[in-house]
C-alpha atoms as a PDB file:
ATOM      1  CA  UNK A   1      20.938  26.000  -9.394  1.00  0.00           C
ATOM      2  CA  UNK A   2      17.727  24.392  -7.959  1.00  0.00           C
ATOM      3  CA  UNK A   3      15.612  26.982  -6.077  1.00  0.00           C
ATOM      4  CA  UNK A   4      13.072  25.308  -3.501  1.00  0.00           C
ATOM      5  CA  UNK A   5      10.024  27.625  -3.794  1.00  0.00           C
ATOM      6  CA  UNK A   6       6.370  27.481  -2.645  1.00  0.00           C
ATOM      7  CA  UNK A   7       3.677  29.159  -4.292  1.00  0.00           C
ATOM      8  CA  UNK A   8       0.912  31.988  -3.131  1.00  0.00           C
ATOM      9  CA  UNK A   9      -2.246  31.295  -5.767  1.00  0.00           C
ATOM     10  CA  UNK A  10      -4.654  34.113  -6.429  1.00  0.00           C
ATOM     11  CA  UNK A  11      -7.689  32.985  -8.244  1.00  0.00           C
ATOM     12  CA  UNK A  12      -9.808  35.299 -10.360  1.00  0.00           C
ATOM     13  CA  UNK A  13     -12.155  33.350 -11.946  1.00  0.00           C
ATOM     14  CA  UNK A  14     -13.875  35.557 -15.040  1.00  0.00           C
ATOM     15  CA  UNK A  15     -17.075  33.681 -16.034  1.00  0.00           C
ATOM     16  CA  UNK A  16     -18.558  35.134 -19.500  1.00  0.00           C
ATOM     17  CA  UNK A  17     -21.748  34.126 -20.850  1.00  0.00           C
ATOM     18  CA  UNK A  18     -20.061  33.889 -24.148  1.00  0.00           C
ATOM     19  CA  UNK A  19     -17.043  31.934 -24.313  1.00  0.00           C
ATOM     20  CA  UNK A  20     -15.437  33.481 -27.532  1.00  0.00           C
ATOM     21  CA  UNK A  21     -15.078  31.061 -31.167  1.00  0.00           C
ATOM     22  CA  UNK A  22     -15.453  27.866 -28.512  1.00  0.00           C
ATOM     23  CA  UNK A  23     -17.471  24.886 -27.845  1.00  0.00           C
ATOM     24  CA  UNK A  24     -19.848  25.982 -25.336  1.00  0.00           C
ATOM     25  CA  UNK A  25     -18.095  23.151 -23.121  1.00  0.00           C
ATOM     26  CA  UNK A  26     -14.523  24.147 -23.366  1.00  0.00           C
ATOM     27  CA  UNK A  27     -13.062  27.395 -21.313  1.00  0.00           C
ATOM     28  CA  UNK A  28     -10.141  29.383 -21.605  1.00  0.00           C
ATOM     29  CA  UNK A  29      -7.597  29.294 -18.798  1.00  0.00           C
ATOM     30  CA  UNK A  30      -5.363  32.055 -18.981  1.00  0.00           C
ATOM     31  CA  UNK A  31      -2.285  31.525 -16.471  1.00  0.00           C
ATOM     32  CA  UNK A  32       0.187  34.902 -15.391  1.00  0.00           C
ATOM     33  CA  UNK A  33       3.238  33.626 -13.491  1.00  0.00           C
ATOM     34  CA  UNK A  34       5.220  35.834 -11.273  1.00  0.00           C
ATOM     35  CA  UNK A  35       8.619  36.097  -9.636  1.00  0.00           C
ATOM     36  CA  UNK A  36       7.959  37.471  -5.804  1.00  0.00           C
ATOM     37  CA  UNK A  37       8.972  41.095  -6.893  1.00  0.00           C
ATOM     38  CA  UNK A  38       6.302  41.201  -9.491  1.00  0.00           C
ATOM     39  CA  UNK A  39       8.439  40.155 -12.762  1.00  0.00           C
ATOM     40  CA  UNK A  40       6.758  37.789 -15.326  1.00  0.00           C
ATOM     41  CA  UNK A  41       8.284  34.117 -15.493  1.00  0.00           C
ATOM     42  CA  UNK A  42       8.821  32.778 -18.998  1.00  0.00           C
ATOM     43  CA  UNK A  43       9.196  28.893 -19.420  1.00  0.00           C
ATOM     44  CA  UNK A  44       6.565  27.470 -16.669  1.00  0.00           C
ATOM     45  CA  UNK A  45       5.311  24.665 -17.852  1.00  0.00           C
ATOM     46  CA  UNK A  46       1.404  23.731 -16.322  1.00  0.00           C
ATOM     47  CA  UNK A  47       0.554  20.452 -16.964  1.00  0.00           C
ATOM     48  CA  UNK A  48      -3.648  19.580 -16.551  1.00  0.00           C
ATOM     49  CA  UNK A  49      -4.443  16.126 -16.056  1.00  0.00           C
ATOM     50  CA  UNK A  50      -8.127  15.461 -16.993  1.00  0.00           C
ATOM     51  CA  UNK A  51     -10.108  13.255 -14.206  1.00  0.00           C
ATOM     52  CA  UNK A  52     -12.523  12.386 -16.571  1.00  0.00           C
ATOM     53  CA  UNK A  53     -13.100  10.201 -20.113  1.00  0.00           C
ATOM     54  CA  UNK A  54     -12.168  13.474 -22.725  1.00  0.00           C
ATOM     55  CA  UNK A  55     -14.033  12.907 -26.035  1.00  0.00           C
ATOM     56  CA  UNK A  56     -12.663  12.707 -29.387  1.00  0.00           C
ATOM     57  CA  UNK A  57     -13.379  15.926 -30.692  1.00  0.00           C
ATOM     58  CA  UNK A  58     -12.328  17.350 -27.450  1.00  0.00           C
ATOM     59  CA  UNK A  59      -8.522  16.196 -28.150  1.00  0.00           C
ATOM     60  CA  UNK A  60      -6.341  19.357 -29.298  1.00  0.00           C
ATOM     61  CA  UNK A  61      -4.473  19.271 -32.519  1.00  0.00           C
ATOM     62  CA  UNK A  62      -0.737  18.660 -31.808  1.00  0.00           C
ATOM     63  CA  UNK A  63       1.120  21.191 -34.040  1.00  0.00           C
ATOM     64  CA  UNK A  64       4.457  20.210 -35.375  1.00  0.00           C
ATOM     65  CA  UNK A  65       7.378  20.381 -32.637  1.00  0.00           C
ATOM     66  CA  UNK A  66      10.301  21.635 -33.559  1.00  0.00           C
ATOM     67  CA  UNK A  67      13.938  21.750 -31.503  1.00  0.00           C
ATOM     68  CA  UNK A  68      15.700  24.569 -33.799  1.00  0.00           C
ATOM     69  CA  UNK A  69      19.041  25.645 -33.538  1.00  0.00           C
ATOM     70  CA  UNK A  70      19.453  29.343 -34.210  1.00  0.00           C
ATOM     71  CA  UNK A  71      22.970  31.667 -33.239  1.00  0.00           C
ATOM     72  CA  UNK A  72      24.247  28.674 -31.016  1.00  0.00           C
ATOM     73  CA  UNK A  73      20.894  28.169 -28.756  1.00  0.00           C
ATOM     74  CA  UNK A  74      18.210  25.919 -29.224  1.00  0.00           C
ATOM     75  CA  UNK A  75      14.929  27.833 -30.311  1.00  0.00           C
ATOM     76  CA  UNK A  76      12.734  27.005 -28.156  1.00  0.00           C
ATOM     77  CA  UNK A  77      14.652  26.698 -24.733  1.00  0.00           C
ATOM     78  CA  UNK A  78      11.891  24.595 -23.123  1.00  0.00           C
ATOM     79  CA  UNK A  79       9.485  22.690 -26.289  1.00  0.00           C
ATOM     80  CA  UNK A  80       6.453  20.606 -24.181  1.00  0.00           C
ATOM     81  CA  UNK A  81       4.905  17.547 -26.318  1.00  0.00           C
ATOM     82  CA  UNK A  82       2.197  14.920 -25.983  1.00  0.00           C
ATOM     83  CA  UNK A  83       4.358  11.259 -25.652  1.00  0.00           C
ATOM     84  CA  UNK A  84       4.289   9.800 -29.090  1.00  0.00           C
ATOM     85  CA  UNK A  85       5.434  12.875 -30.660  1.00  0.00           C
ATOM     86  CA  UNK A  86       8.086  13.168 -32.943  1.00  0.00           C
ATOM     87  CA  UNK A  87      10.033  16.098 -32.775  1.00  0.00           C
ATOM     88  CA  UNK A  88      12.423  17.680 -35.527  1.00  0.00           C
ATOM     89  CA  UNK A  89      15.672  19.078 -34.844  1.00  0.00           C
ATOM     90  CA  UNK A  90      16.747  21.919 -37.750  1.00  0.00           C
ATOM     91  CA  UNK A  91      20.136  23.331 -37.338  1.00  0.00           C
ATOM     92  CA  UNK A  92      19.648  27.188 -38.355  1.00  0.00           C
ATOM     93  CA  UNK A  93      23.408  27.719 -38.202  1.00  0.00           C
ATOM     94  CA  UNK A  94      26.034  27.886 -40.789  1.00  0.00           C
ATOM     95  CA  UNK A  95      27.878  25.740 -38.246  1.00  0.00           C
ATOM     96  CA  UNK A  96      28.335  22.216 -36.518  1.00  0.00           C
ATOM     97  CA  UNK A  97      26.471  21.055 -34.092  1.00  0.00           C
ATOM     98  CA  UNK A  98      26.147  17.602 -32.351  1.00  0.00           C
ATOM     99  CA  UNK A  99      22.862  16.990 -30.438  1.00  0.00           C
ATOM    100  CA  UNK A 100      22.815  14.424 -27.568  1.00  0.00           C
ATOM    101  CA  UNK A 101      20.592  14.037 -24.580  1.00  0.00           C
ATOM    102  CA  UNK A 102      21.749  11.341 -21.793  1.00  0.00           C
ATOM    103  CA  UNK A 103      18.118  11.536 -19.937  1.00  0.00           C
ATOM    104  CA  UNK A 104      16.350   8.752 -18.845  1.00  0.00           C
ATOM    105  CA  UNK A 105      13.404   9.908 -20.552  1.00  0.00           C
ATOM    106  CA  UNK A 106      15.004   9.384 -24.240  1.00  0.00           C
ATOM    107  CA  UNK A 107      18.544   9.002 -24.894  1.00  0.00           C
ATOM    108  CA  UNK A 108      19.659  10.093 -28.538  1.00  0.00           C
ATOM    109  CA  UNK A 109      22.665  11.444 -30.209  1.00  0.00           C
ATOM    110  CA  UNK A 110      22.448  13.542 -33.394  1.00  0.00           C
ATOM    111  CA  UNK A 111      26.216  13.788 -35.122  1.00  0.00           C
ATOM    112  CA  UNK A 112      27.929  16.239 -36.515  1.00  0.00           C
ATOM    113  CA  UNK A 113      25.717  18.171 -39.311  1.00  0.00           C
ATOM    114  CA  UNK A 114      24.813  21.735 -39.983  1.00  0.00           C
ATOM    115  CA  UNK A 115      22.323  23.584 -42.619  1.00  0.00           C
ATOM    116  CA  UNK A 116      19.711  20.929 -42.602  1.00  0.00           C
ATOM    117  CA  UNK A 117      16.965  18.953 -40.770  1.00  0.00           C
ATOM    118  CA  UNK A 118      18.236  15.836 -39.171  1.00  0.00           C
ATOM    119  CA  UNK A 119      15.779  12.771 -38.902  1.00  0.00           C
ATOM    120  CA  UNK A 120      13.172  13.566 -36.606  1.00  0.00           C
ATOM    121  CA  UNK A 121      12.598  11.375 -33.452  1.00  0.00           C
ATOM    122  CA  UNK A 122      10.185  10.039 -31.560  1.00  0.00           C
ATOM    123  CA  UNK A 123       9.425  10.940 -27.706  1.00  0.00           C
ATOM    124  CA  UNK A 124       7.233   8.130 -26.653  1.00  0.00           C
ATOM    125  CA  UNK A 125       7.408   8.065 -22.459  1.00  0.00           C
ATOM    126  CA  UNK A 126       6.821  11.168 -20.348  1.00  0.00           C
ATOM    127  CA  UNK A 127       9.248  13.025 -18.736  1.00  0.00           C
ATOM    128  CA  UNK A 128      12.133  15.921 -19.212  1.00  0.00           C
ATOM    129  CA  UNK A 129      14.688  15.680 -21.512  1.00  0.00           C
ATOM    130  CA  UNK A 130      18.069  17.904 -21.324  1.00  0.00           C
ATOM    131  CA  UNK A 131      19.375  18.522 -24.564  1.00  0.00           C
ATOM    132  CA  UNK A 132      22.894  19.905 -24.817  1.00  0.00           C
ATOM    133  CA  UNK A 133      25.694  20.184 -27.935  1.00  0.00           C
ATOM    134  CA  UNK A 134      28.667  18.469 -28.045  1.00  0.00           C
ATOM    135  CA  UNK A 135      30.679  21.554 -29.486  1.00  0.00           C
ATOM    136  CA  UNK A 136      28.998  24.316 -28.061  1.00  0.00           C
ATOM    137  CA  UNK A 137      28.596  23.151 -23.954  1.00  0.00           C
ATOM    138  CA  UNK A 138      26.432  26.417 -23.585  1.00  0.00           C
ATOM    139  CA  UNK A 139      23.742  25.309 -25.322  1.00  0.00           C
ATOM    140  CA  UNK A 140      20.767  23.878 -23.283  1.00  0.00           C
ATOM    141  CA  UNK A 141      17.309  23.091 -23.855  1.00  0.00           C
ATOM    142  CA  UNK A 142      14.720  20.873 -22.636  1.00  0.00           C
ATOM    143  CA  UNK A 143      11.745  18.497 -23.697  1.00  0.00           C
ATOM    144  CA  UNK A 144       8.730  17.904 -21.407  1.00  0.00           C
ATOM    145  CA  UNK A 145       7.278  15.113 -22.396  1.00  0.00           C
ATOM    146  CA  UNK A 146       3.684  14.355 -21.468  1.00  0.00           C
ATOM    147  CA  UNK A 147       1.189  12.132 -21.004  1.00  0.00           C
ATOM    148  CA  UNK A 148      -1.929  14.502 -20.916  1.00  0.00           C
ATOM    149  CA  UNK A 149      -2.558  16.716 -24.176  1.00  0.00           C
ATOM    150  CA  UNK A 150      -3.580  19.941 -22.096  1.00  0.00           C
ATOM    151  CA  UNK A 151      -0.494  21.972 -21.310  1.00  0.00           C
ATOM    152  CA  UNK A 152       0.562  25.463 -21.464  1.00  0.00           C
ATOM    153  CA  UNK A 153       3.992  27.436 -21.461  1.00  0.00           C
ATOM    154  CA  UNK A 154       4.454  30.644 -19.854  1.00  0.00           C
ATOM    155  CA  UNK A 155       6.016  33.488 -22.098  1.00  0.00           C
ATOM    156  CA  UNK A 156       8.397  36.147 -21.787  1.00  0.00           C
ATOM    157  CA  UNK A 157       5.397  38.302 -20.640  1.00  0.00           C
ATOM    158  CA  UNK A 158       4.626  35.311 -17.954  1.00  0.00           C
ATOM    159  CA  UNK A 159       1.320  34.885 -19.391  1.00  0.00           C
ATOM    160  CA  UNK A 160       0.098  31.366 -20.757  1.00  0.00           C
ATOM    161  CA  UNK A 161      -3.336  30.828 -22.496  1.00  0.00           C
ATOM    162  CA  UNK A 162      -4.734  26.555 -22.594  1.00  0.00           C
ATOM    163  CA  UNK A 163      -8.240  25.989 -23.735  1.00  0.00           C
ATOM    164  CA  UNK A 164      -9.809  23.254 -21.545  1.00  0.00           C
ATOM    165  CA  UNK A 165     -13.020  20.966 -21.626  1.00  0.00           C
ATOM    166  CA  UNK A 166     -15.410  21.483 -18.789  1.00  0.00           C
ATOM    167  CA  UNK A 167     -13.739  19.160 -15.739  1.00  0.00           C
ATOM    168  CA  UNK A 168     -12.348  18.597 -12.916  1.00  0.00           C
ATOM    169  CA  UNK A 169      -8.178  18.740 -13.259  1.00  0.00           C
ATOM    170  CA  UNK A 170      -4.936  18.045 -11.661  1.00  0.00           C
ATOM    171  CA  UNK A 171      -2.280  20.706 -12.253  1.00  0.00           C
ATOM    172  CA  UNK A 172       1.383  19.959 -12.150  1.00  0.00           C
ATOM    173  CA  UNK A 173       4.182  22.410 -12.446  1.00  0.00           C
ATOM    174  CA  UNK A 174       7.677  22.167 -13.990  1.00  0.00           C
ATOM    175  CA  UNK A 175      10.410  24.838 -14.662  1.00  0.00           C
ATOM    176  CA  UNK A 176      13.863  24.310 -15.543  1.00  0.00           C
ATOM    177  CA  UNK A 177      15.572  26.599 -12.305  1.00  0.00           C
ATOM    178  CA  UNK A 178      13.072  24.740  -9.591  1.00  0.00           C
ATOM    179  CA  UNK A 179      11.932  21.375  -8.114  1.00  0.00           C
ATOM    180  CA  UNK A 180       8.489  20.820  -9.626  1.00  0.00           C
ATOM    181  CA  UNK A 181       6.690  19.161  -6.934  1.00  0.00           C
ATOM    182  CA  UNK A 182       8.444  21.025  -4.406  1.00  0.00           C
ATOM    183  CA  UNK A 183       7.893  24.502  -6.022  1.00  0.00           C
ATOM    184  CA  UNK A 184       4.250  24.042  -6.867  1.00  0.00           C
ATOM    185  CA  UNK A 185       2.378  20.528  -5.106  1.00  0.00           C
ATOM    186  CA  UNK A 186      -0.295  19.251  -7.741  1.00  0.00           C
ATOM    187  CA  UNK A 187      -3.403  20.976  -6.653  1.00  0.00           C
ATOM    188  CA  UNK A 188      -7.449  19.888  -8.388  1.00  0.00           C
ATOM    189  CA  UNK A 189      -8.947  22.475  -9.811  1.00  0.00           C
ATOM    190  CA  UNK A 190     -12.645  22.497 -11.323  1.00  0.00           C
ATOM    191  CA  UNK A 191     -13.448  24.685 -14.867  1.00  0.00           C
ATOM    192  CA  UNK A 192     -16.544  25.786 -16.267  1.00  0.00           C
ATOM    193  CA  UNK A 193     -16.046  28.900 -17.190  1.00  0.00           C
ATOM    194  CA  UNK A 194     -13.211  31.344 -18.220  1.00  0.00           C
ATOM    195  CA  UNK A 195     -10.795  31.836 -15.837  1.00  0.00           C
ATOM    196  CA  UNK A 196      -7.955  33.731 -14.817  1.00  0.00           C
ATOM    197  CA  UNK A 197      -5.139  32.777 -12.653  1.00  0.00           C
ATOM    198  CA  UNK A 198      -2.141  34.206 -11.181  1.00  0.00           C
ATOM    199  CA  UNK A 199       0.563  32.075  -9.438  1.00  0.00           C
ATOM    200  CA  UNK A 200       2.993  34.319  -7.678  1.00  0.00           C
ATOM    201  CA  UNK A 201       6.637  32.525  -6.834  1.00  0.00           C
ATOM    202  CA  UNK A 202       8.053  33.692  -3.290  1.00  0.00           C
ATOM    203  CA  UNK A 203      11.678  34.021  -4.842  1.00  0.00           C
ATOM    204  CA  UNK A 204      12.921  35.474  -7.643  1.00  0.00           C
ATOM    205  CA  UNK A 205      14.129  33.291 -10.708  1.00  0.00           C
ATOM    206  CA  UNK A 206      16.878  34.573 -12.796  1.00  0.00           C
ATOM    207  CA  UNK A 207      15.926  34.702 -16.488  1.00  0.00           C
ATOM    208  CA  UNK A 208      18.566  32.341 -18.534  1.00  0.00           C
ATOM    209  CA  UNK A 209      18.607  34.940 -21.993  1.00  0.00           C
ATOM    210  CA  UNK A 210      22.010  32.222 -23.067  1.00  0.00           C
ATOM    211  CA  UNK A 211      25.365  32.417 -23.232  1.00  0.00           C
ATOM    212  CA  UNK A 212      28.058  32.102 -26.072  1.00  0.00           C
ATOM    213  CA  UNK A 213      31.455  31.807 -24.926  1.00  0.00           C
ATOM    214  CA  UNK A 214      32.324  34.321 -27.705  1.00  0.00           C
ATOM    215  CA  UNK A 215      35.236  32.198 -29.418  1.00  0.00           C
ATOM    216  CA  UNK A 216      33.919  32.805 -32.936  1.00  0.00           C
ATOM    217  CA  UNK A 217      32.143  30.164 -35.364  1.00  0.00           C
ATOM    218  CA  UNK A 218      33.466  26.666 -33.978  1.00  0.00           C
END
């Protein structure tokens, strides 16, 4: 279900004179996400679009992204990527499972195996990707696929952490139970410093912790 929500911000911006083991140009922006009764959000995806030319050395490593599949779920339930990225898709399970997505964004099918790493695959054009199982119609998961390499994911705490280069920024929302745009407009934002922010939903968002049918190992 698709919850139409609009934001309150609260800004606390924490300026240091010593930003800790970083370039004296880069800050850390620390994001907490709320539900309106005070509960943390996990799985909010902020996406900051530089509006500058980022150097080289400014460019954060890509670690390897993995799609697992651990007791029937995929592990993680929302996985955000640079475009270009190839992505690997480990079944955990001493089961079956047959990955497909039907997105736009990247179409792909992943038969029948179990106990092993299938091929990985490429995610070259930005946008979300719902993953499901063929066997298992519980299972869901999703790929954000993105053009900027600055993004951070909220945990189950609601708290995200993204180290930035000094800049001016366009931040764009997406989470899997609301309309992006519509839930958070993109909004410019300028860093030079450490900074803490707190984006508090109006409604409440009901935490997906999975499902399994309970009809045993198929």
């Amino acid at each position: 279900m698709k919850h139409k929500t609009v934001f309150s911000a609260l800004l606390i911006m924490a300026c240091s004179s010593m930003a800790l083991g970083q370039d004296e140009r880069t800050a850390s922006f620390s994001i907490t996400l709320n539900n309106s009764d005070g509960s943390p959000v996990d799985n909010g995806v902020f996406l900051f679009e530089p509006q500058f030319e980022v150097e080289a050395h400014q460019m954060p490593h890509q670690e390897p992204a993995v799609m697992n599949q651990i007791d029937k779920q995929f592990v993680p339930h929302v996985l955000v990527v640079k475009a270009g990225t190839e992505v690997t898709f480990p079944n955990a399970d001493n089961l079956f499972h047959h990955v497909y997505s039907f997105s736009s964004t990247k179409q792909f099918e992943l038969k029948l195996y179990k106990e092993f790493t299938a091929e990985p695959l490429r995610f070259e054009n930005a946008g979300i990707v719902d993953i499901g199982c063929n066997i298992h119609d519980w299972m869901l998961g999703y790929i954000v696929v993105t053009d900027t390499p600055y993004y951070g994911k909220t945990d189950i705490q609601g708290q995200g952490l993204v180290s930035l280069p000094h800049g001016e920024y366009t931040v764009r929302f997406w989470h899997p139970q609301v309309e992006g745009e519509k839930a958070f407009p993109p909004q410019s934002i300028s860093v030079s410093a450490d900074t803490q922010v707190t984006w508090m939903l109006n409604t409440n968002i009901i935490r997906d912790d999975g499902f399994d049918s309970g009809f045993g190992d198929y």
